[in-house]
Every structure is written in C-alpha cells, then in structure tokens.
Protein backbone atom coordinates (compact mmCIF):
# COMPACT_ATOMS: atom_id res chain seq x y z
CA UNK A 1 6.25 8.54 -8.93
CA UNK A 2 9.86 9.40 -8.78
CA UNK A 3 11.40 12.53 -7.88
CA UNK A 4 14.55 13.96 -9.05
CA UNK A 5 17.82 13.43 -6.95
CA UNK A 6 16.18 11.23 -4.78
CA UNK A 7 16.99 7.50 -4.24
CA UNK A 8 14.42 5.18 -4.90
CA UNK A 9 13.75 1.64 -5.78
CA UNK A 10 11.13 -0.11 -8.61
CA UNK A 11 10.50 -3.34 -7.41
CA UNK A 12 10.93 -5.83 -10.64
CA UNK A 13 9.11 -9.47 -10.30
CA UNK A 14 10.20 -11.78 -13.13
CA UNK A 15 10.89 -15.86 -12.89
CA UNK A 16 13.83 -16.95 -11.30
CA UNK A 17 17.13 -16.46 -13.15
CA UNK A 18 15.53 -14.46 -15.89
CA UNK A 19 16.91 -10.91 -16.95
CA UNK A 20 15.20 -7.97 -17.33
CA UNK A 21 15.57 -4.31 -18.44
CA UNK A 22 13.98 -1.14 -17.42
CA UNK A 23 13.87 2.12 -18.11
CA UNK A 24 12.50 5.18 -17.03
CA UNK A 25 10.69 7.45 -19.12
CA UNK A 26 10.28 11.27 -17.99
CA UNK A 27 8.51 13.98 -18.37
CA UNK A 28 9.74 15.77 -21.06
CA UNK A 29 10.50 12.39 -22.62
CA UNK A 30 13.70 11.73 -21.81
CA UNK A 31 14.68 8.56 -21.11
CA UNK A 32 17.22 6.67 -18.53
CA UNK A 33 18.46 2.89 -18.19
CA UNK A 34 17.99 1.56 -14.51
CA UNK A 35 20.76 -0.45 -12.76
CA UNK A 36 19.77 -3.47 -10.77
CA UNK A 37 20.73 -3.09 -7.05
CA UNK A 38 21.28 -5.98 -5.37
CA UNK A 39 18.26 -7.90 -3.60
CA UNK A 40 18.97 -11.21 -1.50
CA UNK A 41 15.58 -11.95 -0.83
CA UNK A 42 14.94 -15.71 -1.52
CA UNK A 43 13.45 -17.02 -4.26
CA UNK A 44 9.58 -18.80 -3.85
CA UNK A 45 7.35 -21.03 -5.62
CA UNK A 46 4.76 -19.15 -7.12
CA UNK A 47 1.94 -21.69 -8.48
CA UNK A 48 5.14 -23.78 -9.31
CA UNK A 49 7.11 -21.67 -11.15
CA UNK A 50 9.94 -19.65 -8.85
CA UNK A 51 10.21 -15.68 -8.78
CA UNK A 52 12.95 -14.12 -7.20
C-alpha cells in the first residue's frame, strides 16, 4: 500500500539488462506511470541467470 504524497519505493526484480514498466493503478481507477530511481545494487546469479 501506497499513500498519497508520500515517497515510496516498489522494488522491481527482472533479469539483468532487461526493461520494465510499471504502473500504478488507484483507487478510483486512475492510473500513473512510475519512474525508475536509480539502484546500484550489484547484479547476482540467480540459478544462472543474473537479476539486478
């Protein structure tokens, strides 16, 4: 759960290099594009495929 004006973060786990898009949906069904932050956590193997 998000609340309104209130920073948060959704944590996004794809493979390595790939792009992704999200969007929240609210309530009333609105709906708003996310922007990716930046996140320099390094990239692992994951059963030999690498997420980051």
């Amino acid at each position: 759960m998000l609340r309104e004006a209130r920073a948060s973060t959704v944590p996004v786990h794809v493979d390595h290099g790939t792009s992704v898009q999200v969007r929240l949906r609210w309530e009333d069904s609105g709906r708003r594009g996310l922007h990716q932050g930046e996140d320099h956590t390094p990239s692992y193997d994951l059963d030999g495929t690498f997420r980051g």
